[in-house]
C-alpha atoms as a PDB file:
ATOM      1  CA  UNK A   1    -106.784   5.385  44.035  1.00  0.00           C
ATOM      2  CA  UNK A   2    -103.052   6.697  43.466  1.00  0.00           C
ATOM      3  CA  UNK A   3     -99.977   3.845  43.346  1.00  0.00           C
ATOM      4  CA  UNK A   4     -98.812   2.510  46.771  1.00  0.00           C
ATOM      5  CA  UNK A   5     -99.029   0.311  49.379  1.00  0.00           C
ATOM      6  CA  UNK A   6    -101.367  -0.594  52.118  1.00  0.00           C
ATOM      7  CA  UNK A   7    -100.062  -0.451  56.043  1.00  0.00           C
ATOM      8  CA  UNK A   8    -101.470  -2.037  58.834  1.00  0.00           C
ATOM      9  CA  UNK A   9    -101.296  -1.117  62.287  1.00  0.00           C
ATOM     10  CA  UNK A  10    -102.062  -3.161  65.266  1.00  0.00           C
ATOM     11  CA  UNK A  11    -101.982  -0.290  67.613  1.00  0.00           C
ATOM     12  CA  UNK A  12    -101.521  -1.170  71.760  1.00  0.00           C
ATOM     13  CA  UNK A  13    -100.966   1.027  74.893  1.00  0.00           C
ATOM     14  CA  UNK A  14     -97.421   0.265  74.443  1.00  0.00           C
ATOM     15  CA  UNK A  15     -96.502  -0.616  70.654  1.00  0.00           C
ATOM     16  CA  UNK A  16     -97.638  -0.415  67.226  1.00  0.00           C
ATOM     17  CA  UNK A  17     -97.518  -3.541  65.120  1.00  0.00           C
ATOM     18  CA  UNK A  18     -96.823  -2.770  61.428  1.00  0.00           C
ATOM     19  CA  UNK A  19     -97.759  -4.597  58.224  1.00  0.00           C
ATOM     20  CA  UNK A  20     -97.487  -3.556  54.282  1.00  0.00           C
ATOM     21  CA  UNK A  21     -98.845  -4.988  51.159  1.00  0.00           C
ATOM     22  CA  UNK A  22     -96.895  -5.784  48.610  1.00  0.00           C
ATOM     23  CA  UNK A  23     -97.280  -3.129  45.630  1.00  0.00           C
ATOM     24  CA  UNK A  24    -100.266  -5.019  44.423  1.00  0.00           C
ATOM     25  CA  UNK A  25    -102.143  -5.381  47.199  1.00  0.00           C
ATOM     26  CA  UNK A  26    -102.348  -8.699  47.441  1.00  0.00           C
ATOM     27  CA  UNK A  27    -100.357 -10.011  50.562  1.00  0.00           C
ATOM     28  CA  UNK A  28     -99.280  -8.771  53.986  1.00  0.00           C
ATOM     29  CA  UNK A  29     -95.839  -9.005  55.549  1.00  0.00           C
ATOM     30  CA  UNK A  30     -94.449  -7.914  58.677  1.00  0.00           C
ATOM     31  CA  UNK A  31     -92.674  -4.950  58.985  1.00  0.00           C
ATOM     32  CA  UNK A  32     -91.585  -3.935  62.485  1.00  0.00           C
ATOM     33  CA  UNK A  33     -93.298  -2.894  65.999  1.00  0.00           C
ATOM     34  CA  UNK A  34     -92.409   0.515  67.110  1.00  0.00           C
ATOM     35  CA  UNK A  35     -92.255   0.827  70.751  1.00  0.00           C
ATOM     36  CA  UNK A  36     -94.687   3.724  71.640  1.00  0.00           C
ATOM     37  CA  UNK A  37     -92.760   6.722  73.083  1.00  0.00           C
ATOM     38  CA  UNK A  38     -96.035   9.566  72.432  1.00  0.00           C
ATOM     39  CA  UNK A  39     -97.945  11.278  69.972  1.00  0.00           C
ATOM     40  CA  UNK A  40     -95.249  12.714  68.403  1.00  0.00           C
ATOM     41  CA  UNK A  41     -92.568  10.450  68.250  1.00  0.00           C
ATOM     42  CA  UNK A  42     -95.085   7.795  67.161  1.00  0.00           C
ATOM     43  CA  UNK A  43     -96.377   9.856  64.369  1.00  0.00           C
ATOM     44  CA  UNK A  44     -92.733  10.985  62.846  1.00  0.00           C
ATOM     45  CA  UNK A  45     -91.627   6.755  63.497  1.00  0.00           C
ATOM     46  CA  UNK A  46     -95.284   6.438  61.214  1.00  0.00           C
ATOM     47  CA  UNK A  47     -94.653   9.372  58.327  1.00  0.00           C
ATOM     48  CA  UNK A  48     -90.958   7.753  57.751  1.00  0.00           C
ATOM     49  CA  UNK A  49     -92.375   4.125  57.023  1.00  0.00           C
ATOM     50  CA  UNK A  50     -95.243   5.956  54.816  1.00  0.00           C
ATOM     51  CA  UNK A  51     -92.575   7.327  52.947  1.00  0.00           C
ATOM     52  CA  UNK A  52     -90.454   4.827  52.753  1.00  0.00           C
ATOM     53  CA  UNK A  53     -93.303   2.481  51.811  1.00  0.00           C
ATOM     54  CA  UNK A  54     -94.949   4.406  49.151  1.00  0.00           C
ATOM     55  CA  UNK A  55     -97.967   4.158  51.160  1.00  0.00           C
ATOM     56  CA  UNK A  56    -101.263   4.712  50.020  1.00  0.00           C
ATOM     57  CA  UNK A  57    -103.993   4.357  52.488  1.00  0.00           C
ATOM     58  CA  UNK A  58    -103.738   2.602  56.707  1.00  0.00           C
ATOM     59  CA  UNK A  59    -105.943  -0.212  57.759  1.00  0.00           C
ATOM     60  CA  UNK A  60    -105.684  -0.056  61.471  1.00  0.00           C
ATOM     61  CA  UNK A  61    -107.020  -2.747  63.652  1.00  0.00           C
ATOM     62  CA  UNK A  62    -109.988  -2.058  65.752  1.00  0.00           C
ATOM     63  CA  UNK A  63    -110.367  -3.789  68.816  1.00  0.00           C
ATOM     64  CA  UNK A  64    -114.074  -4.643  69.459  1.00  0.00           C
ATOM     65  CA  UNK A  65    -115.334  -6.589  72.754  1.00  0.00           C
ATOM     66  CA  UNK A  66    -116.350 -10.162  71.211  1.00  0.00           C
ATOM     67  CA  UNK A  67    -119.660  -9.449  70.981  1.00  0.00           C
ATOM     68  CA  UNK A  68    -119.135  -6.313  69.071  1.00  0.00           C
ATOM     69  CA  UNK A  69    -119.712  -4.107  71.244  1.00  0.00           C
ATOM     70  CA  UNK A  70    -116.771  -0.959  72.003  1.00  0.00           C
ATOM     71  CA  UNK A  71    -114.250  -0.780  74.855  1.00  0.00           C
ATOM     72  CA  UNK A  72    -111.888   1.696  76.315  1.00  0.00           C
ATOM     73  CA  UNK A  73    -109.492   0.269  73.989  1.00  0.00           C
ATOM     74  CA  UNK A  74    -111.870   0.877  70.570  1.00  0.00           C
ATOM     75  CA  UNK A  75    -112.400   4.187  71.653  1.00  0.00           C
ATOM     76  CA  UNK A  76    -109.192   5.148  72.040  1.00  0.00           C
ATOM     77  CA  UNK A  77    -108.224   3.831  68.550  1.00  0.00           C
ATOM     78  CA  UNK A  78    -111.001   5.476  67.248  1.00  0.00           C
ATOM     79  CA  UNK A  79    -109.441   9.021  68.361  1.00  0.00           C
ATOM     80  CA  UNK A  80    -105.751   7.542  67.284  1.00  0.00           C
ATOM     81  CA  UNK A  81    -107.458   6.906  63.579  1.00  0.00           C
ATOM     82  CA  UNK A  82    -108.868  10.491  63.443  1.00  0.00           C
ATOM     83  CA  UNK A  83    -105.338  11.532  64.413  1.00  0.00           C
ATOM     84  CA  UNK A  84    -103.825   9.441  61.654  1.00  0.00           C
ATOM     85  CA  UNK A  85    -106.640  10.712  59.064  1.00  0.00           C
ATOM     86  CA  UNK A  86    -105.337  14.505  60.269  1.00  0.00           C
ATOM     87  CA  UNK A  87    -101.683  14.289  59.833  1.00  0.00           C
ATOM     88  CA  UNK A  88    -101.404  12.073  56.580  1.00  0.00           C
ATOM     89  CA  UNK A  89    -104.294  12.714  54.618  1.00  0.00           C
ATOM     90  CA  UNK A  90    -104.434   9.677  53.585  1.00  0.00           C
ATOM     91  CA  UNK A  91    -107.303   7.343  53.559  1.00  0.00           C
ATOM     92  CA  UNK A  92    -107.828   4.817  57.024  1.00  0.00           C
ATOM     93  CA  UNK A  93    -109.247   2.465  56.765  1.00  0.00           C
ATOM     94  CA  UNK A  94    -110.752   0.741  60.430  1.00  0.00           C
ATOM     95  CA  UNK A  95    -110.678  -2.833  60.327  1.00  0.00           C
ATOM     96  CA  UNK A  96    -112.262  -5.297  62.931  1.00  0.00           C
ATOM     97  CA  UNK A  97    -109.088  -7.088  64.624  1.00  0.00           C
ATOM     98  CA  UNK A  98    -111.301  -9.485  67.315  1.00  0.00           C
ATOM     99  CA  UNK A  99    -109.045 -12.547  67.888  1.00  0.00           C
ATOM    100  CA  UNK A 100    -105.873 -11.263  65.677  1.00  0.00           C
ATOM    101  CA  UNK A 101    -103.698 -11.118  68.743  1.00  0.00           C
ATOM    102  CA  UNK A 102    -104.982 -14.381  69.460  1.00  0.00           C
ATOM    103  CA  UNK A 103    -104.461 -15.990  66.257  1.00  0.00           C
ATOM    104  CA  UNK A 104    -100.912 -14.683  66.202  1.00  0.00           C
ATOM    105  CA  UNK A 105    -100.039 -16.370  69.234  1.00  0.00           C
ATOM    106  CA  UNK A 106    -101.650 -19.651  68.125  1.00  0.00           C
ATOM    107  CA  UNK A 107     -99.302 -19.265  64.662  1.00  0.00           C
ATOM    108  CA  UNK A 108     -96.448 -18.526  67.053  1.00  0.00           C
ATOM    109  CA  UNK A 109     -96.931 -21.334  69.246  1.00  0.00           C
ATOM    110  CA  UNK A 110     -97.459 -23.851  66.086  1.00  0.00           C
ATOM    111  CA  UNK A 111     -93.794 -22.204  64.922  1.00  0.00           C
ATOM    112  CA  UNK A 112     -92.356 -23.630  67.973  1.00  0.00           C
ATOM    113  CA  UNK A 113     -91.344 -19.335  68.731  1.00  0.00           C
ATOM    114  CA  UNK A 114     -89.998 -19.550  72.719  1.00  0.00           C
ATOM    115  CA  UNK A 115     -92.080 -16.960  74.667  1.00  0.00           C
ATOM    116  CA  UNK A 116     -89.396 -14.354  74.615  1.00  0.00           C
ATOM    117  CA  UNK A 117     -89.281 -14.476  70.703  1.00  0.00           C
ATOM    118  CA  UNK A 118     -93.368 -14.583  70.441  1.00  0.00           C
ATOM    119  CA  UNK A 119     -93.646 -11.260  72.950  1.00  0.00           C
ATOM    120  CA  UNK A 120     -91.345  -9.376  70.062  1.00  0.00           C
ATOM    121  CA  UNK A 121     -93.281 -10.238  67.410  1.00  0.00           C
ATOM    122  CA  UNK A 122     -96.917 -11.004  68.285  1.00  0.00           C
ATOM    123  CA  UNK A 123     -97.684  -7.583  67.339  1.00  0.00           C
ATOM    124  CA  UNK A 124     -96.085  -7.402  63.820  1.00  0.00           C
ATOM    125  CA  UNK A 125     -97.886 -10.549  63.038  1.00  0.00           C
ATOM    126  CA  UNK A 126    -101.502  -9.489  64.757  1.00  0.00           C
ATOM    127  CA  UNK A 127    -100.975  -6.567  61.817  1.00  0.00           C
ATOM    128  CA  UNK A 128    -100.301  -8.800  59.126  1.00  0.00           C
ATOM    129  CA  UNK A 129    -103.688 -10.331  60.257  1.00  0.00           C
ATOM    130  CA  UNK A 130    -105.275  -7.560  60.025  1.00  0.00           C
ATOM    131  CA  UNK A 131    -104.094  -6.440  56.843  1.00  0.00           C
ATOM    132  CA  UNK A 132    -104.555  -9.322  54.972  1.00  0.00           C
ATOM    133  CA  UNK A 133    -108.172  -9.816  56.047  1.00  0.00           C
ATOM    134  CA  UNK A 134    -109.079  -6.319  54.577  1.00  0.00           C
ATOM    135  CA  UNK A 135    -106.869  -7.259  51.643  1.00  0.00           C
ATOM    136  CA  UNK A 136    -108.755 -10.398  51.011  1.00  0.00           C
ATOM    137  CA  UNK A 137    -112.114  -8.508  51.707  1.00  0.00           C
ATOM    138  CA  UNK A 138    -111.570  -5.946  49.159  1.00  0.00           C
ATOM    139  CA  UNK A 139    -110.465  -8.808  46.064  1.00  0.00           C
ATOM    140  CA  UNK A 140    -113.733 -10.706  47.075  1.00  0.00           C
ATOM    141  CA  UNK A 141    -116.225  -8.011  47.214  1.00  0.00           C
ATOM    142  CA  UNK A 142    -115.112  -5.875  44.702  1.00  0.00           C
ATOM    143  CA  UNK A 143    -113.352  -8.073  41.711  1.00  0.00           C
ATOM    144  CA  UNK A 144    -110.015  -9.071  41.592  1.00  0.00           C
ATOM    145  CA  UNK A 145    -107.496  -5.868  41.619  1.00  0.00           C
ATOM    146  CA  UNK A 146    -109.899  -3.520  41.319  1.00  0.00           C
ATOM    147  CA  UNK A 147    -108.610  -0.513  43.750  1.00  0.00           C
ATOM    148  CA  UNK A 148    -111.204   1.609  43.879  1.00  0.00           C
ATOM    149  CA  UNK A 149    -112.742   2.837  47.149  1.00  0.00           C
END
């Protein structure tokens, strides 16, 4: 798999939460939620931070009903991941987010973060979630740094 980074995207009706790896793959940090304006401006917010990032595949969070069954939500992330595959050509990666929103608020609330502050950045962190789970899955099942798909 070429150089880069890995984004992750904690994608709601009205935002996008936003995550990269470090250049190694190994950690997560927050990046920044973009406030969803459509297709279009969504996807030219999205090909600037892949640029700017160096990125080289998306993890994007899928929300599944807790018993793993799909919602109205999944579904339309499904068709927003197809979209993503489509105009980057880049490899997306779907990544089971069940209780990421929640844990982010629990990791808020331990912060001491005043409800105002938590509602700005609950999505950034619910990516960073999500992005370091599949970059923890990926050094556990298939050897430590070893990129391949």
């Amino acid at each position: 798999m070429k150089e880069g980074r890995y984004l992750g995207l904690d994608v709601g009706e009205k935002t996008i939460g936003v995550a990269v790896s470090d250049p190694l793959g190994w950690t997560a940090q927050g990046l920044l939620t973009i406030k969803r304006k459509g297709r279009d401006e969504d996807f030219s917010r999205l090909r600037e931070i892949i640029v700017q990032q160096n990125v080289k595949a998306i993890v994007v969070g899928l929300p599944r009903n807790m018993n793993g069954s799909d919602s109205e939500q999944t579904e339309k992330v499904r068709r927003f991941i197809q979209e993503l595959r489509e105009e980057f050509a880049l490899p997306v990666y779907p990544w089971d987010e069940r209780l990421t929103t929640v844990a982010a608020e629990k990791l808020l609330l331990e912060a001491d973060m005043s409800r105002r502050r938590r509602k700005q950045v609950v999505d950034k962190m619910a990516a960073v979630l999500i992005l370091q789970g599949f970059l923890d899955s990926r050094r556990g099942s298939q050897g430590f740094g070893n990129e391949e798909n």
